[in-house]
Protein backbone atom coordinates (compact mmCIF):
# COMPACT_ATOMS: atom_id res chain seq x y z
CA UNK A 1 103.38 48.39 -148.48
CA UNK A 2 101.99 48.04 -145.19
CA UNK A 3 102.54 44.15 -144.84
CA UNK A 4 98.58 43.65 -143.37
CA UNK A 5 97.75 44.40 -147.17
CA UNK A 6 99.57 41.88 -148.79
CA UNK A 7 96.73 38.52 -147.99
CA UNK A 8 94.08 38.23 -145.29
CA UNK A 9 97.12 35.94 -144.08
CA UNK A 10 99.59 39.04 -143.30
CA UNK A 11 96.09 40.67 -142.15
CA UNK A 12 95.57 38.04 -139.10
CA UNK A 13 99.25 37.50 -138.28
CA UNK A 14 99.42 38.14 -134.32
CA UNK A 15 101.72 41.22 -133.92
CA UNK A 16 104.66 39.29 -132.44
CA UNK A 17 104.93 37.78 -136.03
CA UNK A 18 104.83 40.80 -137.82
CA UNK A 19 107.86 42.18 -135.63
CA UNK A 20 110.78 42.99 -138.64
CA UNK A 21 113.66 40.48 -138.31
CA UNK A 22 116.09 41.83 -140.34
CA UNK A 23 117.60 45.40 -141.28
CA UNK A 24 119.04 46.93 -144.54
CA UNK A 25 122.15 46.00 -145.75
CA UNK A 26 124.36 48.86 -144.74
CA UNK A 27 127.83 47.30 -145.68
CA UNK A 28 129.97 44.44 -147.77
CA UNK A 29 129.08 41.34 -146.32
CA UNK A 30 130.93 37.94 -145.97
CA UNK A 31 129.17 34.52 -145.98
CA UNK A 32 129.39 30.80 -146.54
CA UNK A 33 126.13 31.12 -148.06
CA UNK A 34 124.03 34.03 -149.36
CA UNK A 35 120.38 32.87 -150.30
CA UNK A 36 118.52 35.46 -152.51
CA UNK A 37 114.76 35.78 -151.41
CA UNK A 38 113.38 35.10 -148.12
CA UNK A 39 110.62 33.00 -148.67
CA UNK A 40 109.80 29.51 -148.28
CA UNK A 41 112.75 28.17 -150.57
CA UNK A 42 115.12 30.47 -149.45
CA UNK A 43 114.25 29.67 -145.49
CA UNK A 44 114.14 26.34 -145.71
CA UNK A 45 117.55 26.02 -147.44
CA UNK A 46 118.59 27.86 -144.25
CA UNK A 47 116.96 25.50 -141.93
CA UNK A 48 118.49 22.59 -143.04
CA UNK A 49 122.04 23.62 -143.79
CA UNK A 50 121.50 24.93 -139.71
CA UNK A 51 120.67 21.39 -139.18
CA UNK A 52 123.57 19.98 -141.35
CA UNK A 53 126.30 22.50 -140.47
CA UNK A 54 124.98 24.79 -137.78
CA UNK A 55 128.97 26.61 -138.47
CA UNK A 56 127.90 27.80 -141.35
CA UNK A 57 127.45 31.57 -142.47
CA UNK A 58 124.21 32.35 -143.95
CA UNK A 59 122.92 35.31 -144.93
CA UNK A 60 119.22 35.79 -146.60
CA UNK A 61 118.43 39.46 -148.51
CA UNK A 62 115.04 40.12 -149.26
CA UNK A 63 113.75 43.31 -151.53
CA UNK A 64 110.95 43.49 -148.97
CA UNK A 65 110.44 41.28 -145.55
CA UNK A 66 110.25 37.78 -145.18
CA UNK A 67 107.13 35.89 -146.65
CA UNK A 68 106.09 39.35 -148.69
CA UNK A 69 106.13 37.09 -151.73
CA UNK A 70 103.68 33.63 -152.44
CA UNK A 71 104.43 32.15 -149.40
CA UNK A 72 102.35 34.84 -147.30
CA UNK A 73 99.68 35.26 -150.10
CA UNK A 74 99.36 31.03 -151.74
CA UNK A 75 96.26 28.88 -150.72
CA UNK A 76 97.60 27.25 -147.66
CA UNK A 77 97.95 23.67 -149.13
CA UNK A 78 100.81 21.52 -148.42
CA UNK A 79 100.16 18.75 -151.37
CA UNK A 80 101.53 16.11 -152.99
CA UNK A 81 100.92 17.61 -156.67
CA UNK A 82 104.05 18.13 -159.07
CA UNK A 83 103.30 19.91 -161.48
CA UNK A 84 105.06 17.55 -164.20
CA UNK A 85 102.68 14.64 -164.98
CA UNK A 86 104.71 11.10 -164.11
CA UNK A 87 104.60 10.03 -168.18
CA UNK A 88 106.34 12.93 -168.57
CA UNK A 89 109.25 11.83 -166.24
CA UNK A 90 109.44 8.26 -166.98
CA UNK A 91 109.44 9.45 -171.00
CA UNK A 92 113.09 11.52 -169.91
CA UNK A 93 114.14 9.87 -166.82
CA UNK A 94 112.25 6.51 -166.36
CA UNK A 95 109.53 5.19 -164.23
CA UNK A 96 111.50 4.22 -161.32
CA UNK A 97 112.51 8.16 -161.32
CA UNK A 98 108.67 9.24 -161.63
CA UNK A 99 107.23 6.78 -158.89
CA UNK A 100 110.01 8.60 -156.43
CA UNK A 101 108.94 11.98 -157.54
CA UNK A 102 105.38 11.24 -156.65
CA UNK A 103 106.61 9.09 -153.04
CA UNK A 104 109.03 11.89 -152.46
CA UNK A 105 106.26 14.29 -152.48
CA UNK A 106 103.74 12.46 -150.68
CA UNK A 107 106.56 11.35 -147.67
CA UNK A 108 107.69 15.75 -147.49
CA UNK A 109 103.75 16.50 -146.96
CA UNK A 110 104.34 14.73 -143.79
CA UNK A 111 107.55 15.64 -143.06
CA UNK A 112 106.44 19.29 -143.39
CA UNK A 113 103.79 18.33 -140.36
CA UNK A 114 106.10 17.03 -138.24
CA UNK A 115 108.87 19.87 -138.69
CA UNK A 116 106.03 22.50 -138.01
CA UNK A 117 105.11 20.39 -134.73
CA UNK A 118 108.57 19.45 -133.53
CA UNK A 119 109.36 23.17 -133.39
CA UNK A 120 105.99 23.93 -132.03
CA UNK A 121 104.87 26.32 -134.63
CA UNK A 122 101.14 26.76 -134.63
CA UNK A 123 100.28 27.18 -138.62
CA UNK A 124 96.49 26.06 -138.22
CA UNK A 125 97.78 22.56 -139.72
CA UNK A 126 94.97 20.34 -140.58
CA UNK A 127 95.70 17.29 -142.84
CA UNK A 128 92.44 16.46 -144.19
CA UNK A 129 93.25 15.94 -147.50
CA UNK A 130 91.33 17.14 -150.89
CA UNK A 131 88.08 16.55 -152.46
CA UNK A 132 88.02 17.03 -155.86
CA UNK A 133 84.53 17.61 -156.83
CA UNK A 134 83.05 16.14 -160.38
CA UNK A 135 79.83 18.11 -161.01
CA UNK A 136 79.10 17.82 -165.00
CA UNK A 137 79.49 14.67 -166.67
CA UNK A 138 82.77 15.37 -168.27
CA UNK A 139 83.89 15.60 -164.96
CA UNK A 140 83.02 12.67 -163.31
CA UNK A 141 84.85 10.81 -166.61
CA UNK A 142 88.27 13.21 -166.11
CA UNK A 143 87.74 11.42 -162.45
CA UNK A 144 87.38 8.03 -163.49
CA UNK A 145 90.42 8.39 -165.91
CA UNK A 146 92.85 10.28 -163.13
CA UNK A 147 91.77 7.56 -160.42
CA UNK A 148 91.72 4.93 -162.83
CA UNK A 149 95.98 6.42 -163.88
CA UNK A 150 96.85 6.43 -160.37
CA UNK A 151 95.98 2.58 -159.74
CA UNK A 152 97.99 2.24 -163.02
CA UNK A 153 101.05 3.67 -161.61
CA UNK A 154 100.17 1.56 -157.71
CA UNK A 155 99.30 4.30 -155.81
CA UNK A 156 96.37 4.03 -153.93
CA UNK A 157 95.45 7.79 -153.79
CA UNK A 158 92.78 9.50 -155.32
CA UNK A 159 89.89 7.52 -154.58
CA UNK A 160 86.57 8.14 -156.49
CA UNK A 161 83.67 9.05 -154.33
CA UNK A 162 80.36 8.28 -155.49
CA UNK A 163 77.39 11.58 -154.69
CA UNK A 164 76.65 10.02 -151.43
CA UNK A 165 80.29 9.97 -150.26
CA UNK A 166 81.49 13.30 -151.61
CA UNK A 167 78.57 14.94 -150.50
CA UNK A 168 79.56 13.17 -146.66
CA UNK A 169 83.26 15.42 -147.07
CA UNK A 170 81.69 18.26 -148.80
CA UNK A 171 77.98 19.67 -150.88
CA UNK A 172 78.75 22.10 -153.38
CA UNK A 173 75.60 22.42 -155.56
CA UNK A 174 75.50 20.10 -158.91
CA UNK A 175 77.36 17.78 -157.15
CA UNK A 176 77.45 13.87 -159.11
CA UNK A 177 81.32 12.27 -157.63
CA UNK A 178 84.64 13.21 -156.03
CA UNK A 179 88.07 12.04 -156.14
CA UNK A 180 89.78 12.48 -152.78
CA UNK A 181 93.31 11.85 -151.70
CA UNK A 182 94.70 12.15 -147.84
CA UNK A 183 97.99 13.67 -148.73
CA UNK A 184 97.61 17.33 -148.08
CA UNK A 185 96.85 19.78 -145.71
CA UNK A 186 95.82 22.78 -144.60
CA UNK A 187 97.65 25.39 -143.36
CA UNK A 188 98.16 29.23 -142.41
CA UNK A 189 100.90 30.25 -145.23
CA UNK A 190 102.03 33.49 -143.55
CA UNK A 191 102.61 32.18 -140.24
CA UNK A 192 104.43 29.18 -141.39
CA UNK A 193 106.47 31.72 -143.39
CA UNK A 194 107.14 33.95 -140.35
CA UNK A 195 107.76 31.47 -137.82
CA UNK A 196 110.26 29.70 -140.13
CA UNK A 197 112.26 33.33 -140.43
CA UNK A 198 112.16 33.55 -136.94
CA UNK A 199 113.83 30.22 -136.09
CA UNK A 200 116.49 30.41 -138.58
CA UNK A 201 117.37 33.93 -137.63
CA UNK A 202 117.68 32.82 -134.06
CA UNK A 203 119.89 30.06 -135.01
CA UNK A 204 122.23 32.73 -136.53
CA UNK A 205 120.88 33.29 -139.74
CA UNK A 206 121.57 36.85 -140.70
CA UNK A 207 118.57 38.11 -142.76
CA UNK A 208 118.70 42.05 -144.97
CA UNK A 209 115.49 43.07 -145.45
CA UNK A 210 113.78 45.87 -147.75
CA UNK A 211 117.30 45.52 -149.77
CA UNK A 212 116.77 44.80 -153.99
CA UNK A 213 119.10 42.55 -155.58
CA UNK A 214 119.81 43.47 -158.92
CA UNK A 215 122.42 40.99 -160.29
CA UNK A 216 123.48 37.62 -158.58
CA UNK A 217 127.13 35.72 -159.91
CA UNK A 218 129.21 33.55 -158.91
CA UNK A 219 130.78 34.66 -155.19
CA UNK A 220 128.40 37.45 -154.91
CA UNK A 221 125.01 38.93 -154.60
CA UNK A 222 124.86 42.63 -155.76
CA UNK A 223 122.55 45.62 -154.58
CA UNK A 224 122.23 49.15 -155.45
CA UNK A 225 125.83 49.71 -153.64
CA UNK A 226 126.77 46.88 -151.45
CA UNK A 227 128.00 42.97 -152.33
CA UNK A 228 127.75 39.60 -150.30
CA UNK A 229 130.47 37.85 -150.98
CA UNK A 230 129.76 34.26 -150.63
CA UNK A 231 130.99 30.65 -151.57
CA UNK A 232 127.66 29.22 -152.29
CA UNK A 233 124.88 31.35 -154.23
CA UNK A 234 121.33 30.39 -153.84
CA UNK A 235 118.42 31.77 -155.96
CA UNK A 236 115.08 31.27 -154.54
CA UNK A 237 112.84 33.91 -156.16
CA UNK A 238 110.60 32.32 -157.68
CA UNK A 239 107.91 34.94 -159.36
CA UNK A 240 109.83 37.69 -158.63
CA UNK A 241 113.32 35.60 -161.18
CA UNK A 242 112.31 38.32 -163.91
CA UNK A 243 113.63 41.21 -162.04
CA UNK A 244 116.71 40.12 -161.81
CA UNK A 245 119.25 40.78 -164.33
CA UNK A 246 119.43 38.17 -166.94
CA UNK A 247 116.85 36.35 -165.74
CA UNK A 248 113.71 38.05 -166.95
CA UNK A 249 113.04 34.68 -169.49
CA UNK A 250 113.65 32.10 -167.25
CA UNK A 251 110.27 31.89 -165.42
CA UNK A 252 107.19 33.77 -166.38
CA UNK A 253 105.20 35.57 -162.76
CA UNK A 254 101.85 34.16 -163.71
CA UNK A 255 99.32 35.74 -161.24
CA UNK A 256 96.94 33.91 -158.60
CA UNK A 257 94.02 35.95 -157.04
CA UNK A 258 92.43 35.19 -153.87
CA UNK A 259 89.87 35.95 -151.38
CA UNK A 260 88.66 35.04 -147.90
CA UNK A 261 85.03 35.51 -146.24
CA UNK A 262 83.96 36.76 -143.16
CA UNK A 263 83.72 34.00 -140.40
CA UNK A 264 80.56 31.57 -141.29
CA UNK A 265 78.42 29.98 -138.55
CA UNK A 266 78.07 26.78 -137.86
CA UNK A 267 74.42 26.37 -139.38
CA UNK A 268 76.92 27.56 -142.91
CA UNK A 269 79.16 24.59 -142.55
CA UNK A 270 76.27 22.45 -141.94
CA UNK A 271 75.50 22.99 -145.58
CA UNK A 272 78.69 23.26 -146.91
CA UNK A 273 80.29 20.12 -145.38
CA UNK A 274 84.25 20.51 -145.09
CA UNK A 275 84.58 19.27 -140.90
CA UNK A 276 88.14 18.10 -141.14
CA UNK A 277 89.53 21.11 -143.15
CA UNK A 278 89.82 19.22 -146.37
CA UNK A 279 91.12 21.41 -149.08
CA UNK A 280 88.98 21.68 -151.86
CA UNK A 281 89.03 22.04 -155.99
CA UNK A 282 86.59 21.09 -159.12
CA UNK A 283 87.29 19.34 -161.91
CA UNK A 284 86.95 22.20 -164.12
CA UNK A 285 90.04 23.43 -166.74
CA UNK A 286 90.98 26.77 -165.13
CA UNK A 287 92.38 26.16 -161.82
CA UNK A 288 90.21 26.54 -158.69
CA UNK A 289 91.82 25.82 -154.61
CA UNK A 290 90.17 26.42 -151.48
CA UNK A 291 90.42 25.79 -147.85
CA UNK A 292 87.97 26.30 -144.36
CA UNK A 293 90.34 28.45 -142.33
CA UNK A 294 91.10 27.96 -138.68
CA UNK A 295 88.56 30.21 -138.00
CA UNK A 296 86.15 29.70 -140.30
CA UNK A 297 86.06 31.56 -142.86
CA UNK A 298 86.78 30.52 -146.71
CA UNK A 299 90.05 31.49 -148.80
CA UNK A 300 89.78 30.81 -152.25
CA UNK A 301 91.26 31.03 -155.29
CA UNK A 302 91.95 30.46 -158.39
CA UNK A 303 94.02 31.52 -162.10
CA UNK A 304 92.67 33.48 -164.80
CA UNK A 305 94.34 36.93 -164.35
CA UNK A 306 96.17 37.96 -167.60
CA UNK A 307 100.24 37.82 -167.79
CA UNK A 308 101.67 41.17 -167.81
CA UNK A 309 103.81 42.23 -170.51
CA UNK A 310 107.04 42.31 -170.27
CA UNK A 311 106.65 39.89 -167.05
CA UNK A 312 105.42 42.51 -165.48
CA UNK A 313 105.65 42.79 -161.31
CA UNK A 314 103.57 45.29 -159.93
CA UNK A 315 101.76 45.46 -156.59
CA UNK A 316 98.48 46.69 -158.87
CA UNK A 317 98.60 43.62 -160.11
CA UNK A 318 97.50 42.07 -156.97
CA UNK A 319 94.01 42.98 -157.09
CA UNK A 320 92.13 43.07 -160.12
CA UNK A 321 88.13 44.44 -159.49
CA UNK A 322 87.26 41.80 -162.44
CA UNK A 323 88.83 38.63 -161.69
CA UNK A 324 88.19 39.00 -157.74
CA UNK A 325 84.08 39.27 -159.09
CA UNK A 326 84.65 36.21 -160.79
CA UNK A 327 86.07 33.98 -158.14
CA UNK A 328 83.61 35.54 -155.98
CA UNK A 329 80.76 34.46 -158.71
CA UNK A 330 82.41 31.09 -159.03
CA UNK A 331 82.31 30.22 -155.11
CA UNK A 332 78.56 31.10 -154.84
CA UNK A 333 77.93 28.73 -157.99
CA UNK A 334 79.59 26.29 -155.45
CA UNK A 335 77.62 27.15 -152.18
CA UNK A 336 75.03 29.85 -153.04
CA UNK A 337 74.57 29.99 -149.00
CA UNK A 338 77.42 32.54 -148.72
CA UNK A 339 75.72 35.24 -150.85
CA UNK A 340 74.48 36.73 -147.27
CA UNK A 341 77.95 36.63 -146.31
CA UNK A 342 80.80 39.58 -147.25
CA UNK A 343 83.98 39.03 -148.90
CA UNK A 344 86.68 40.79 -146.02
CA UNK A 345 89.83 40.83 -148.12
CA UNK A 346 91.26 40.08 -151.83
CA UNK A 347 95.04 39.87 -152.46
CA UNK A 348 96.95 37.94 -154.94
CA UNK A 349 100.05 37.62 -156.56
CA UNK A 350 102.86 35.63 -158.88
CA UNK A 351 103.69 32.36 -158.91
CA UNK A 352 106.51 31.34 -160.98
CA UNK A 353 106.57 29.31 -164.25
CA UNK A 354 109.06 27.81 -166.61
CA UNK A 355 108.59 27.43 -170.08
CA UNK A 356 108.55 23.60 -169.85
CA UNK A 357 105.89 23.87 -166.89
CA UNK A 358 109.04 21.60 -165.08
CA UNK A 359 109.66 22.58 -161.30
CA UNK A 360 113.74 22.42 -160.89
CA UNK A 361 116.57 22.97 -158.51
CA UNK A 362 120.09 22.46 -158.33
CA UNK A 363 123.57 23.81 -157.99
CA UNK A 364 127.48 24.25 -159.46
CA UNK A 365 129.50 23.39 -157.57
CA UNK A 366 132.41 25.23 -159.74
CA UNK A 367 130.65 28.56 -160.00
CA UNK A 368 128.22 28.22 -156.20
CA UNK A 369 125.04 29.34 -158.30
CA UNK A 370 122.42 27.26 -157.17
CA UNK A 371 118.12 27.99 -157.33
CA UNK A 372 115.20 25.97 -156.73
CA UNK A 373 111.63 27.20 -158.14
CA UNK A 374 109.33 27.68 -161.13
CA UNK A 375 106.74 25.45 -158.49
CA UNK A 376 103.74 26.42 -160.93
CA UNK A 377 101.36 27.09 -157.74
CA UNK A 378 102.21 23.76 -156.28
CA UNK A 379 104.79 25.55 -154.14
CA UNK A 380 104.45 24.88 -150.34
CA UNK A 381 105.70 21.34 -150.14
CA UNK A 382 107.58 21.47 -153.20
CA UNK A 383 109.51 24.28 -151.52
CA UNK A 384 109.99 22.10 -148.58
CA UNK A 385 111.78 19.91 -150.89
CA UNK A 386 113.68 22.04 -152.56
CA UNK A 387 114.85 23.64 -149.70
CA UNK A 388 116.10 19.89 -148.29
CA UNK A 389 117.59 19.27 -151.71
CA UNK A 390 119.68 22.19 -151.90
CA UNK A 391 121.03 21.99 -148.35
CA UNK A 392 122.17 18.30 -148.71
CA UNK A 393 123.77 19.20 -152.31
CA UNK A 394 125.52 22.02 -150.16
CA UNK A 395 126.97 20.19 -147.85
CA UNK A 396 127.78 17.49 -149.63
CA UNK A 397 124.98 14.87 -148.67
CA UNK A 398 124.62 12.29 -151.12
CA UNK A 399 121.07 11.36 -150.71
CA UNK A 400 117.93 10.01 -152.83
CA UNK A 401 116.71 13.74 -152.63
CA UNK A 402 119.44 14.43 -154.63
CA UNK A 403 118.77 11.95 -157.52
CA UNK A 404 115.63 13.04 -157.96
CA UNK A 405 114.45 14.28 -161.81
CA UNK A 406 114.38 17.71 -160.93
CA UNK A 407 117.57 18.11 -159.44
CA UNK A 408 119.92 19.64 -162.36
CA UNK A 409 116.90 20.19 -164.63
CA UNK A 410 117.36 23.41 -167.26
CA UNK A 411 114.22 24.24 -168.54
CA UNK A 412 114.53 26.49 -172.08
CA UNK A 413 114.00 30.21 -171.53
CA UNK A 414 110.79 31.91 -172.10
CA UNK A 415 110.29 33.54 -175.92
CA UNK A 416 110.58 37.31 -176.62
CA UNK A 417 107.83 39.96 -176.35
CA UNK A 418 105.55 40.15 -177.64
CA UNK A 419 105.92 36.34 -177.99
CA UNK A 420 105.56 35.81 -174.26
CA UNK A 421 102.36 37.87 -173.48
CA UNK A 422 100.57 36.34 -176.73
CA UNK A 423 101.33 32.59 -175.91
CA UNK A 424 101.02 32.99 -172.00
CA UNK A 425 97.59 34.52 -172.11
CA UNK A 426 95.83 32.87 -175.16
CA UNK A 427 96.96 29.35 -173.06
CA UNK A 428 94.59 31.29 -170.22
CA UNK A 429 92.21 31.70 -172.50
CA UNK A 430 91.97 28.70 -173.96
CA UNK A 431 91.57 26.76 -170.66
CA UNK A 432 88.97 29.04 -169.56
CA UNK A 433 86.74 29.42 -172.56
CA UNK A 434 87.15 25.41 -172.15
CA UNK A 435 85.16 25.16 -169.20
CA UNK A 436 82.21 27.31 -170.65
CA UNK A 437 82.54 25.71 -173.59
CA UNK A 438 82.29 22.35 -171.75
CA UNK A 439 78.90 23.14 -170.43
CA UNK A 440 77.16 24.70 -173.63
CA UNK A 441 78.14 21.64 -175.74
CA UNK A 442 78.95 18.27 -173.39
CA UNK A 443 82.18 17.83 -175.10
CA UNK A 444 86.45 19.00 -174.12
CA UNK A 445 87.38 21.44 -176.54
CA UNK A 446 90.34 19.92 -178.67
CA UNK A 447 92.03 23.47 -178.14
CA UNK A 448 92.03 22.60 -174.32
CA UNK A 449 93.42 18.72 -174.70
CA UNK A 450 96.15 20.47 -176.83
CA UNK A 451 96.71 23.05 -174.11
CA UNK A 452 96.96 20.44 -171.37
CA UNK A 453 99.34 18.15 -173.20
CA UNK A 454 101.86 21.03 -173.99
CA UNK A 455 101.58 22.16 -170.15
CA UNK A 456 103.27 19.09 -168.85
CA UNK A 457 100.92 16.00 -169.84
């Protein structure tokens, strides 16, 4: 694939960040480290064991090029979500354990600014934060109750906006509240991805690109015909976990689509609102995200493409005609001002999903395996994170990252087929027949409370 295909991302990357990095592997390698996909887990692990132990011998193979995979196609928001709800956490590990989750997150949203600014990457950073927009009655109450759960726990973040403050941030139509919260941003995925490869291959970093790994083990990472050998063994796959072998149950590629507009003018953001870059969502079931680009235009996205059997990972799968119509539908229902405006590129892909919905990472230190993933979407900081987590468990650095929940979680495996495909895509159904359903009779579905609760509430 011609990497300007993969996202309107890839498609605007200047050409000095679409230069290849990294060959084939063309013989047995040695390494102190051999990190198995070269996305945003797998690069960041480099980048801090470079800062911990710059002596050490990493090596990154990647079946395609760097950033190929979600972190050149996601939505470009570094937030604070975890996918686990905090009840959830205190229930197995306590509520000190859950308020760090949450403080851990909110302090790396940050910390992932002032990395991509110390190094003087330009990824179109804007932390603006996100408005969450209420816009049926049901809504505005799921706002109350998450603002109203947040105070409980003594954060201070999301707010509720009444109509006349939401509709100051942002004026989609049917608009009643808002919640807002400052800690995320905005950002250009693909060249954060890109510019993160380049600086860790510069420090050293060997990276083997366009190379499959079919099998990964304790001391060594095999291809078609060639093996790194390697103390420490890092998995950081993410969506693509099922094609390895004897991994296909342990996360499920559930696929995201996407799309981005032409440029708008200015008299278009007028209407729309959205100044400082604030990403932006609504309160309905199936998922929603969106962002104003750097240069204007809108990428947006949302769930609702079917699971594949078999966990199925084809690029086919990255555009599907009917789902791109319906996100398309769904953000004029939003701003009906951009029906004179043309949809310039539609991409998606899979994000990675464990059956318990938890996010994990960790390591063995007596066989070297370690991973970090199953992010659930809410990948770009968590990533971050999991990148810091596994470098300081590496090395040997015993810090509160390290204590976190997460760290050493085993999440069960996913069921069988036909199991999988049945339970995976009736849960899509369910949450978005939930939303029409929502607006015929003024009422949640039960079917969709039970669907939340058993996805990590």
């Amino acid at each position: 694939m011609n990497p300007a295909n993969i996202s309107f991302w890839w498609d605007s990357l200047p050409e000095e960040l679409r230069t290849p990095l990294g060959g084939r592997l063309v013989s047995d390698v040695d390494a102190d480290v051999a990190i198995v996909g070269a996305g945003y887990t797998g690069l960041w692990t480099a980048y801090h064991l470079q800062r911990l132990d710059p002596g050490l011998r990493i090596v990154l193979v990647d079946a395609h090029v760097a950033g190929f995979g979600a972190s050149g196609r996601n939505g470009g928001w570094a937030s604070a979500l975890f996918p686990v709800e905090r009840e959830a956490i205190a229930r197995s590990n306590g509520t000190e354990a859950a308020l760090a989750t949450t403080t851990t997150m909110i302090d790396s949203v940050t910390d992932l600014g002032s990395t991509a600014a110390a190094e003087g990457w330009n990824i179109d950073w804007a932390h603006g934060g996100t408005i969450v927009a209420a816009r049926t009655p049901l809504q505005v109450n799921r706002a109350h109750e998450e603002v109203a759960h947040a105070a409980a726990w003594g954060l201070d973040a999301p707010t509720f906006l009444d109509r006349a403050q939401a509709s100051a941030l942002m004026r989609p139509t049917d608009l009643l509240s808002a919640t807002y919260t400052p800690h995320c941003a905005a950002l250009h995925p693909a060249r954060l991805v890109r510019l993160l490869a380049r600086t860790v291959v510069e420090r050293g970093a060997t990276l083997v690109e366009h190379t499959p790994v079919h099998r990964i083990e304790s001391g060594a990472v095999r291809t078609d015909d060639r093996t790194i050998r390697a103390r420490y063994v890092i998995r950081a796959t993410e969506g693509y976990t099922a094609r390895l072998g004897g991994l296909r149950r342990t996360l499920a590629p559930i696929y995201s689509l996407m799309l981005a507009t032409e440029p708008l003018p200015a008299q278009v953001w007028d209407e729309i609102g959205l100044a400082d870059r604030a990403t932006f969502s609504d309160g309905r079931h199936l998922i929603i995200y969106g962002q104003r680009t750097a240069d204007d235009r809108i990428a947006f996205g949302g769930r609702g493409a079917p699971y594949h059997f078999g966990s199925d990972i084809d690029p086919v799968n990255d555009r599907d005609p009917r789902i791109h119509r319906a996100l398309w539908a769904t953000l004029l229902d939003l701003f009906p001002v951009l029906a004179e405006y043309r949809v310039t590129h539609t991409w998606g892909g899979p994000l990675g999903v464990a059956r318990d919905w938890w996010p994990s990472c960790g390591l063995d230190h007596d066989t070297g395996l370690g991973w970090s993933g199953g992010y659930v979407g809410d990948g770009v900081t968590t990533s971050f994170l999991g990148g810091r987590t596994l470098a300081d468990l590496i090395v040997g650095v015993d810090s509160p990252r390290t204590h976190l929940p997460w760290v050493g979680h085993r999440s069960p495996r996913w069921e069988p087929e036909p199991l999988r495909w049945l339970g995976v895509n009736a849960g899509l159904q369910v949450m978005s027949r939930a939303d029409s359903a929502e607006e015929r009779r003024g009422r949640t579905p039960l079917s969709a409370s039970i669907v939340t609760r058993l996805l990590g509430g």
